[in-house]
C-alpha atoms as a PDB file:
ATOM      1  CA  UNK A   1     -22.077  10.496 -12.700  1.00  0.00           C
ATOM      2  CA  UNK A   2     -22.167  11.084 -16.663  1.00  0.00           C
ATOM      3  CA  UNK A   3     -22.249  14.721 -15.613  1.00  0.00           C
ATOM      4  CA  UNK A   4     -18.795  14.351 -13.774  1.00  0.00           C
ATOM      5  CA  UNK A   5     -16.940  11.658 -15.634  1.00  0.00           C
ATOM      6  CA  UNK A   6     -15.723  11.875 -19.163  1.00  0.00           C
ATOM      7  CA  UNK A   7     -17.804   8.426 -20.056  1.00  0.00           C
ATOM      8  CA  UNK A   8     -15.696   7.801 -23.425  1.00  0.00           C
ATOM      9  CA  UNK A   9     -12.370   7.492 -21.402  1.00  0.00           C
ATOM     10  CA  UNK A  10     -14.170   5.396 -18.715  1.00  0.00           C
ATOM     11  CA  UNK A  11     -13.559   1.798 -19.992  1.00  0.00           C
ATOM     12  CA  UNK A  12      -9.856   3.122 -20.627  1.00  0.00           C
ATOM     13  CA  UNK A  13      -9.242   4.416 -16.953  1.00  0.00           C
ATOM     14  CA  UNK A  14     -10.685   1.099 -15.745  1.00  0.00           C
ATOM     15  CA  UNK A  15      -8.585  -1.104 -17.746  1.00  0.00           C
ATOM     16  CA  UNK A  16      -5.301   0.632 -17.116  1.00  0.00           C
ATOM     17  CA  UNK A  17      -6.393   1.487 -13.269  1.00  0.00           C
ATOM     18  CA  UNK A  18      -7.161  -2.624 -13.340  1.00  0.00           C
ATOM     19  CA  UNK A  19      -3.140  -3.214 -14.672  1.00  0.00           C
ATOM     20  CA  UNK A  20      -1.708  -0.954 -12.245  1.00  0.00           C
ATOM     21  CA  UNK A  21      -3.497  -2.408  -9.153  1.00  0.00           C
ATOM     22  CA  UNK A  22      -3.182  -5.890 -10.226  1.00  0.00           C
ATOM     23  CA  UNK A  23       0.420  -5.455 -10.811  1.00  0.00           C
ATOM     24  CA  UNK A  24       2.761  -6.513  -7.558  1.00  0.00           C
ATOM     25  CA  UNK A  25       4.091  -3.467  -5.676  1.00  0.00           C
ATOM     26  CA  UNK A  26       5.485  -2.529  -2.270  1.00  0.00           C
ATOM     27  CA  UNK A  27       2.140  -2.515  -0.708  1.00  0.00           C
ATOM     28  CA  UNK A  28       0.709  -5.688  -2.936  1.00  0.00           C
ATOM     29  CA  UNK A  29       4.279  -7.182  -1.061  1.00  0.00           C
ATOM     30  CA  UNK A  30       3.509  -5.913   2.357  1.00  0.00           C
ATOM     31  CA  UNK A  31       0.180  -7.268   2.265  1.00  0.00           C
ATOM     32  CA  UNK A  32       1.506 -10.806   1.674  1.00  0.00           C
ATOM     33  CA  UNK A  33       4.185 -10.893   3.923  1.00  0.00           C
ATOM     34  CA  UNK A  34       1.905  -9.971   6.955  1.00  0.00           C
ATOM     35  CA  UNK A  35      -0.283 -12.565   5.492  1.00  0.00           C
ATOM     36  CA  UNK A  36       2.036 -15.449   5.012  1.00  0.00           C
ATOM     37  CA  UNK A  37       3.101 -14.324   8.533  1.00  0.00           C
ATOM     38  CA  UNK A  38       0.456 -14.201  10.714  1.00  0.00           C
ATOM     39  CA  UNK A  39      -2.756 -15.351   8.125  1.00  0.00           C
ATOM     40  CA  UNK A  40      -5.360 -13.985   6.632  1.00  0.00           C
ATOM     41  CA  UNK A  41      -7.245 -12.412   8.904  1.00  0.00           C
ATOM     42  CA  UNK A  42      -3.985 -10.299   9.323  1.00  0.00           C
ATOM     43  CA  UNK A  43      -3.298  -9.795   5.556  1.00  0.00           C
ATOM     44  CA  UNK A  44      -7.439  -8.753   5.437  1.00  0.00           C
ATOM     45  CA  UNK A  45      -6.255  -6.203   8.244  1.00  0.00           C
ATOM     46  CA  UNK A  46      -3.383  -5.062   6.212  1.00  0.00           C
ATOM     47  CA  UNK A  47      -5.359  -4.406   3.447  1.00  0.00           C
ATOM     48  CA  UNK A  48      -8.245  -2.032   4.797  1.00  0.00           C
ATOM     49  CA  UNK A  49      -5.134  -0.300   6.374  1.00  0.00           C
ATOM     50  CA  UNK A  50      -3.484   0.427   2.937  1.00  0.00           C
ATOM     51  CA  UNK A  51      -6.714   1.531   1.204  1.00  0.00           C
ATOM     52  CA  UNK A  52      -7.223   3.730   4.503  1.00  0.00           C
ATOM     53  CA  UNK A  53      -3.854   5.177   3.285  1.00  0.00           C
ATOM     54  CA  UNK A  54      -4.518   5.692   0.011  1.00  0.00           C
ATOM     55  CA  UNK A  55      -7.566   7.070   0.485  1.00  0.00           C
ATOM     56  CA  UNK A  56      -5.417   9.827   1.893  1.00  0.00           C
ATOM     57  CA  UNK A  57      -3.643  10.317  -0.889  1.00  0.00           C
ATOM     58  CA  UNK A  58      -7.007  10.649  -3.132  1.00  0.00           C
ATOM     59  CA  UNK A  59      -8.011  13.246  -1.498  1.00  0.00           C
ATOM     60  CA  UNK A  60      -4.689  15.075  -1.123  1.00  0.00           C
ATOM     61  CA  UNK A  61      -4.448  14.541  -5.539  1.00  0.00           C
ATOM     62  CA  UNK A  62      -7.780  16.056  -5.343  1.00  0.00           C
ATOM     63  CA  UNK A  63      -7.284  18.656  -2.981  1.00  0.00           C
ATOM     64  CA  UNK A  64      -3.776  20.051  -4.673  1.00  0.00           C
ATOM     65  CA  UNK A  65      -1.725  18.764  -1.526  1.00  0.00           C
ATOM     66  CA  UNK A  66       0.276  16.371  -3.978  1.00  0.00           C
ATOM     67  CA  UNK A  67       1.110  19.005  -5.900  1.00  0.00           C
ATOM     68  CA  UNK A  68       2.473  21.183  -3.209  1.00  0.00           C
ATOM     69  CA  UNK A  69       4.345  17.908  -2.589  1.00  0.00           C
ATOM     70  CA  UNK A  70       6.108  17.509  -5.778  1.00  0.00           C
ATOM     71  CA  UNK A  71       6.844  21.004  -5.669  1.00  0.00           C
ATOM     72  CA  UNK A  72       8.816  21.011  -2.579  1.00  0.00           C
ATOM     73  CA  UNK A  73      12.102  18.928  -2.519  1.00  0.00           C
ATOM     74  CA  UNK A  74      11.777  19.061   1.054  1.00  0.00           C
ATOM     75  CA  UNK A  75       8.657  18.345   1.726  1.00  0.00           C
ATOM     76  CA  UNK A  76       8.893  15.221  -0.676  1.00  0.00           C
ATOM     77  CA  UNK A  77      11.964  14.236   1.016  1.00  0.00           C
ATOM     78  CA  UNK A  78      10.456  14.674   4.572  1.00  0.00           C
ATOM     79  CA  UNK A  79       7.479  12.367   3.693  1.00  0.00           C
ATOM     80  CA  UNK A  80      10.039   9.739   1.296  1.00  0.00           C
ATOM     81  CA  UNK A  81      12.299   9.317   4.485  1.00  0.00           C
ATOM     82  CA  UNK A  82       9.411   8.745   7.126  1.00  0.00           C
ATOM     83  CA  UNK A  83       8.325   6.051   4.891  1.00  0.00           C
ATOM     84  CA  UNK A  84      11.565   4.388   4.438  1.00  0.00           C
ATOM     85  CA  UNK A  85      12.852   4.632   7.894  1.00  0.00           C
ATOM     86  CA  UNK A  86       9.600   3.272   9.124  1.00  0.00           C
ATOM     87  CA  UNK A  87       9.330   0.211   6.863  1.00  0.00           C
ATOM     88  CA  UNK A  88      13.276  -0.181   7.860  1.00  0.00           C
ATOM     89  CA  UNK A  89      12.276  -0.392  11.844  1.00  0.00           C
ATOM     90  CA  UNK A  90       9.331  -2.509  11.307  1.00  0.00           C
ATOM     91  CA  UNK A  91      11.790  -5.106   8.964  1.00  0.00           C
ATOM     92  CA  UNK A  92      14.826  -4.839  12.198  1.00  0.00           C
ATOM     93  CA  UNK A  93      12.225  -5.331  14.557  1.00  0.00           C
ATOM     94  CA  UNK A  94      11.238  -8.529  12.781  1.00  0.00           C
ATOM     95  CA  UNK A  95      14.956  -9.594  12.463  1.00  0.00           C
ATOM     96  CA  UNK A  96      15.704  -8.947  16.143  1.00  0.00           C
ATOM     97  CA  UNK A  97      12.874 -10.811  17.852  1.00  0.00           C
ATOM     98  CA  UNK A  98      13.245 -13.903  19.578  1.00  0.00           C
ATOM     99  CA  UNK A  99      10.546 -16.041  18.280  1.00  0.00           C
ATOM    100  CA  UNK A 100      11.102 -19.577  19.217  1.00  0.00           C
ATOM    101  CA  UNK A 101       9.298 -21.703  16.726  1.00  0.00           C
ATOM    102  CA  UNK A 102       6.389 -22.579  18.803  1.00  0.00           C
ATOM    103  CA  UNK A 103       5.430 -19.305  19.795  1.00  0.00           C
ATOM    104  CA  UNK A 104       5.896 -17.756  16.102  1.00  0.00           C
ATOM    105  CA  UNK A 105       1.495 -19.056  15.918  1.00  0.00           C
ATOM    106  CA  UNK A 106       0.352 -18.061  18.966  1.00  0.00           C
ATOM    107  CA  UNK A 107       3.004 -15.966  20.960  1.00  0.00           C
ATOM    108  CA  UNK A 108       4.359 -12.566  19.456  1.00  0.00           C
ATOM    109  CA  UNK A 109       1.108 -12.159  17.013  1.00  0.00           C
ATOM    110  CA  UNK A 110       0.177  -8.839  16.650  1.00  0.00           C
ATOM    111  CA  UNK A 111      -3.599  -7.239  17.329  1.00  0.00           C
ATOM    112  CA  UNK A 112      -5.720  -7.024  13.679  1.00  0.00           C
ATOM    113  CA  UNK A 113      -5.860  -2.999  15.584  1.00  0.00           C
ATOM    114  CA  UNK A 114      -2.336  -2.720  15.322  1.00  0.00           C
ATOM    115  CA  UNK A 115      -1.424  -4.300  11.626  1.00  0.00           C
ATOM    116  CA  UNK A 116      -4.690  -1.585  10.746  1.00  0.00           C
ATOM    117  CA  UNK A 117      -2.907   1.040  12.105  1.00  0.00           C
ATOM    118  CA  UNK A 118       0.606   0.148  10.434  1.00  0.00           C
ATOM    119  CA  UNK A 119      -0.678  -0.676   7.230  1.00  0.00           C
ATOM    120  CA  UNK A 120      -2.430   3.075   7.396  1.00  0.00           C
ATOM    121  CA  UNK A 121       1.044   4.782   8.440  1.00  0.00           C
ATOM    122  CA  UNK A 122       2.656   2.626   5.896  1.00  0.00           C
ATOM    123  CA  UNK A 123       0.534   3.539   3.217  1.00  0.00           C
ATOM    124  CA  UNK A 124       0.200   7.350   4.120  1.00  0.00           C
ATOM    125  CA  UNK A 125       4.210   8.033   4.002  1.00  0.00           C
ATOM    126  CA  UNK A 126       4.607   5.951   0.782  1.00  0.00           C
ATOM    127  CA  UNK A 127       5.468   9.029  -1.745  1.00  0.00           C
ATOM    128  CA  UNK A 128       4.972   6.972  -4.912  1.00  0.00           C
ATOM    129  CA  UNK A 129       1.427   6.332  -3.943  1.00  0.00           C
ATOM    130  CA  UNK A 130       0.902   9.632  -3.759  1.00  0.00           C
ATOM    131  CA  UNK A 131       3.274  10.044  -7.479  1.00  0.00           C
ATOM    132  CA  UNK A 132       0.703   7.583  -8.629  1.00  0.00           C
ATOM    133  CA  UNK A 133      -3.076   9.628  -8.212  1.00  0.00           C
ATOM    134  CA  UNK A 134      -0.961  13.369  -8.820  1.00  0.00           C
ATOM    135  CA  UNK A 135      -0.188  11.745 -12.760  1.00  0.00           C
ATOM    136  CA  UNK A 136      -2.416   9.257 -13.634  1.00  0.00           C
ATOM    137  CA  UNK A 137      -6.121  10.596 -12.311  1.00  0.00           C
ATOM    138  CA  UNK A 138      -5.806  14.199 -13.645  1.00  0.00           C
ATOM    139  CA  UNK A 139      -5.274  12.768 -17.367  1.00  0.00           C
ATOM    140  CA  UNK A 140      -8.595  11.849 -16.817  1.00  0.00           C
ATOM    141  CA  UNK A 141     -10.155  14.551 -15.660  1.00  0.00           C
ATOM    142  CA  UNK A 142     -12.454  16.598 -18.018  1.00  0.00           C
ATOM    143  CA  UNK A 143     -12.933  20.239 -16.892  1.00  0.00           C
ATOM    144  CA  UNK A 144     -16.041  20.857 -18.639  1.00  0.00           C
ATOM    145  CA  UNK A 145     -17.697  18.287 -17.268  1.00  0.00           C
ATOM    146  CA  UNK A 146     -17.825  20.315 -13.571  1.00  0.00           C
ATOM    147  CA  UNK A 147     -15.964  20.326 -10.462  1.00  0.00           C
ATOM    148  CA  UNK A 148     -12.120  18.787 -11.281  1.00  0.00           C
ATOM    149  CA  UNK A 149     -12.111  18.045  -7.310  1.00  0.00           C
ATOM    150  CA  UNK A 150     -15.520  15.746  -7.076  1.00  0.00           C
ATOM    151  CA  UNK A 151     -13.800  13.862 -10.614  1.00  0.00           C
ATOM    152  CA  UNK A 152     -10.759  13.073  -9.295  1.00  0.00           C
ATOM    153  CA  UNK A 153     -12.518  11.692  -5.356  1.00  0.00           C
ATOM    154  CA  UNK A 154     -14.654   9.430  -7.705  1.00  0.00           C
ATOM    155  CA  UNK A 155     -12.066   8.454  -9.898  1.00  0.00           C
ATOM    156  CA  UNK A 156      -9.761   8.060  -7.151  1.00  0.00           C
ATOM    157  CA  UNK A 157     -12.561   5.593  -5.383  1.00  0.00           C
ATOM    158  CA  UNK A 158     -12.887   3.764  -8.079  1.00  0.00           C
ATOM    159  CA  UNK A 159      -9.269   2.561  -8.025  1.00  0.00           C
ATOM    160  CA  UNK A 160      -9.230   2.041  -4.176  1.00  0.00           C
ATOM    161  CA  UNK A 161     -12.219   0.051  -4.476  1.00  0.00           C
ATOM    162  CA  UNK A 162     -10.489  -2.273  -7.601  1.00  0.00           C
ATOM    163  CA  UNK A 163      -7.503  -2.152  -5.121  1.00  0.00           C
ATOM    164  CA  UNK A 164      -9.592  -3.609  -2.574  1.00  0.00           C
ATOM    165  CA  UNK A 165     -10.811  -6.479  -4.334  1.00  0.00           C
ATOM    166  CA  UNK A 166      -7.388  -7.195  -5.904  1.00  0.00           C
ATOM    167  CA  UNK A 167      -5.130  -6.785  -2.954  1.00  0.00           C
ATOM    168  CA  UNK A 168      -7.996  -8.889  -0.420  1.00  0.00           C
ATOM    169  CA  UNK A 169      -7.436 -11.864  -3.179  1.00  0.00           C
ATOM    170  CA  UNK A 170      -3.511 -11.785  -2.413  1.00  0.00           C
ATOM    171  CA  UNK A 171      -3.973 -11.257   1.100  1.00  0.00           C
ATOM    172  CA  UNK A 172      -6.320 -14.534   1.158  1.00  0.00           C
ATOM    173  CA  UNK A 173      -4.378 -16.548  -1.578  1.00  0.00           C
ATOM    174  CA  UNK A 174      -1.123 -15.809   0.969  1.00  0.00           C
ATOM    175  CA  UNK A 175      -2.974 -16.549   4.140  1.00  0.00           C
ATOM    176  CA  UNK A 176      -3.597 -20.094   2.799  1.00  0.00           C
ATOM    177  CA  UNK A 177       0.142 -20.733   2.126  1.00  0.00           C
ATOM    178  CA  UNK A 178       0.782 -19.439   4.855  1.00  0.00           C
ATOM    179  CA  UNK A 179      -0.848 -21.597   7.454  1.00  0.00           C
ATOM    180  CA  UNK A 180       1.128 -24.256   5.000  1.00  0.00           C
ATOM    181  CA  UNK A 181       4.750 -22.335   5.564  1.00  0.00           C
ATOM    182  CA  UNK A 182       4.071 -22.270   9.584  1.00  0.00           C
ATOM    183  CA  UNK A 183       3.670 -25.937   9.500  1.00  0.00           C
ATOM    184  CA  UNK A 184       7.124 -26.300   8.301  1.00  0.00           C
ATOM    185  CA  UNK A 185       9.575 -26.505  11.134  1.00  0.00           C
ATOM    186  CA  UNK A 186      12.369 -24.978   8.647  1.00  0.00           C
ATOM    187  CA  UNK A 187       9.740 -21.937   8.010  1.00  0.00           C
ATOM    188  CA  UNK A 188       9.224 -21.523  11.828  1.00  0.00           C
ATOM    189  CA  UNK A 189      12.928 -20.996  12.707  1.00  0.00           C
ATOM    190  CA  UNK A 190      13.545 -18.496   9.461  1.00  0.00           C
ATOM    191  CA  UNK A 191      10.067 -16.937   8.650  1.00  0.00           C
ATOM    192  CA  UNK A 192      11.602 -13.562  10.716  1.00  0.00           C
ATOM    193  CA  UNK A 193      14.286 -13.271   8.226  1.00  0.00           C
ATOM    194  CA  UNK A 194      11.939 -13.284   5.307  1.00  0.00           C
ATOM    195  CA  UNK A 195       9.917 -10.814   6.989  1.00  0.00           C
ATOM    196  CA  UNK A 196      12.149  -8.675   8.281  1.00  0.00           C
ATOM    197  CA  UNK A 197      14.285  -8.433   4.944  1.00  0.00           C
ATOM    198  CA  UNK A 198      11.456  -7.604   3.074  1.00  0.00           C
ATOM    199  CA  UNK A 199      10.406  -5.369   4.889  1.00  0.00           C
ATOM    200  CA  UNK A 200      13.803  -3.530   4.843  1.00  0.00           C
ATOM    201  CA  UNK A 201      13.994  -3.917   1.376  1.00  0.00           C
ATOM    202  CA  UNK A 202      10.733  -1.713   1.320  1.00  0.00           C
ATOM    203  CA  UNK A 203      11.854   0.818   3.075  1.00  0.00           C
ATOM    204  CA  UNK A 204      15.279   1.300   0.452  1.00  0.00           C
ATOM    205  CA  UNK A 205      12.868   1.274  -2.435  1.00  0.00           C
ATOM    206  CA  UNK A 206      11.105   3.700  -0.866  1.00  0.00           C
ATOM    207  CA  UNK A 207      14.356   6.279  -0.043  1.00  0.00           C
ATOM    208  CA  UNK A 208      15.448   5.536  -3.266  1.00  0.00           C
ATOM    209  CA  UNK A 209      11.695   7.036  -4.946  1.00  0.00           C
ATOM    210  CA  UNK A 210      12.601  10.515  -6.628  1.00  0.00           C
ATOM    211  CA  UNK A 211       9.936  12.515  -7.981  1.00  0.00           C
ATOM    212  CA  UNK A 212      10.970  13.081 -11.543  1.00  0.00           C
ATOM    213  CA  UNK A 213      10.341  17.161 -12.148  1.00  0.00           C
ATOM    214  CA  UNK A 214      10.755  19.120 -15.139  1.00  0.00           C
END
């Protein structure tokens, strides 16, 4: 690896890759709203589903696809839209059903297979993700230290595997609060508005995402 990675910048990549994980954002949010909602197997689901996703978007960085992205108003709106409309029908979805509290545990729950799958689609047509790995990995990059492609896949692990780790310890630190929330009666009758609002309100931050070009 010293051959491919420019070792002086290392610690600083990990430490700001660290802040930027760490820090709350749409899919930090998503992964503790499935938690709280349906525990923590489910947020555990959620979370290999989003790193599926953004391993996506590593390779796309690495690969130049991002950059086609950017480059394309359309193409950036095509993907921003997809994102936000499908966040949007999973949040009025959650709104709409008829959970009666009793069943909320053990009725409408949906397979770990399925929360996989929508925490990959989720992840996949979330444009800033892919914003994130087209600026921050290249500024670490070091051309003379061999192939820019292999550097920014390794780099680009690196922060899916800190994302891992950080976004499994929100998933499991919701799950518990949440088996606490679905013992509440009050919770019960109004955990679908929660969910579904935030859910919606994830979908408008993502329409509202612009890719800021010179």
């Amino acid at each position: 690896m010293d051959s491919l990675l420019p070792i002086t910048n290392l610690p600083l990549f990990l430490a700001a890759a660290l802040v930027l994980v760490v820090t709350p954002g749409p899919a930090v949010l998503y992964i503790v709203t499935r938690s709280v909602d349906q525990g923590r197997k489910a947020g555990l689901a959620s979370v290999l589903g989003v790193e599926v996703g953004n391993l996506f978007h590593v390779l796309g960085a690495a690969l130049g696809i991002s950059a086609v992205l950017l480059s394309s108003a359309l193409a950036f709106d095509v993907v921003k839209y997809l994102g936000a409309a499908y966040l949007i029908y999973l949040g009025i979805r959650k709104l709409t059903s008829r959970d009666e509290p009793g069943d909320v545990q053990f009725g409408e729950q949906k397979s770990l297979r399925r929360i996989f799958s929508q925490a990959v689609i989720v992840a996949i047509l979330n444009p800033k993700t892919a914003l994130f790995f087209f600026a921050f990995l290249p500024q670490f990059v070091d051309p003379s230290r061999g192939s820019v492609t292999l550097q920014m896949v390794i780099l680009g692990l690196i922060v899916v595997t800190i994302a891992i780790i950080s976004d499994s310890l929100y998933a499991l630190a919701a799950g518990t609060a949440g088996q606490w929330l679905r013992g509440s009666l009050r919770y019960l009758r109004f955990q679908r508005y929660f969910t579904g609002t935030v859910y919606i309100g994830l979908g408008i931050t993502a329409a509202l995402t612009s890719a800021n070009r010179k």
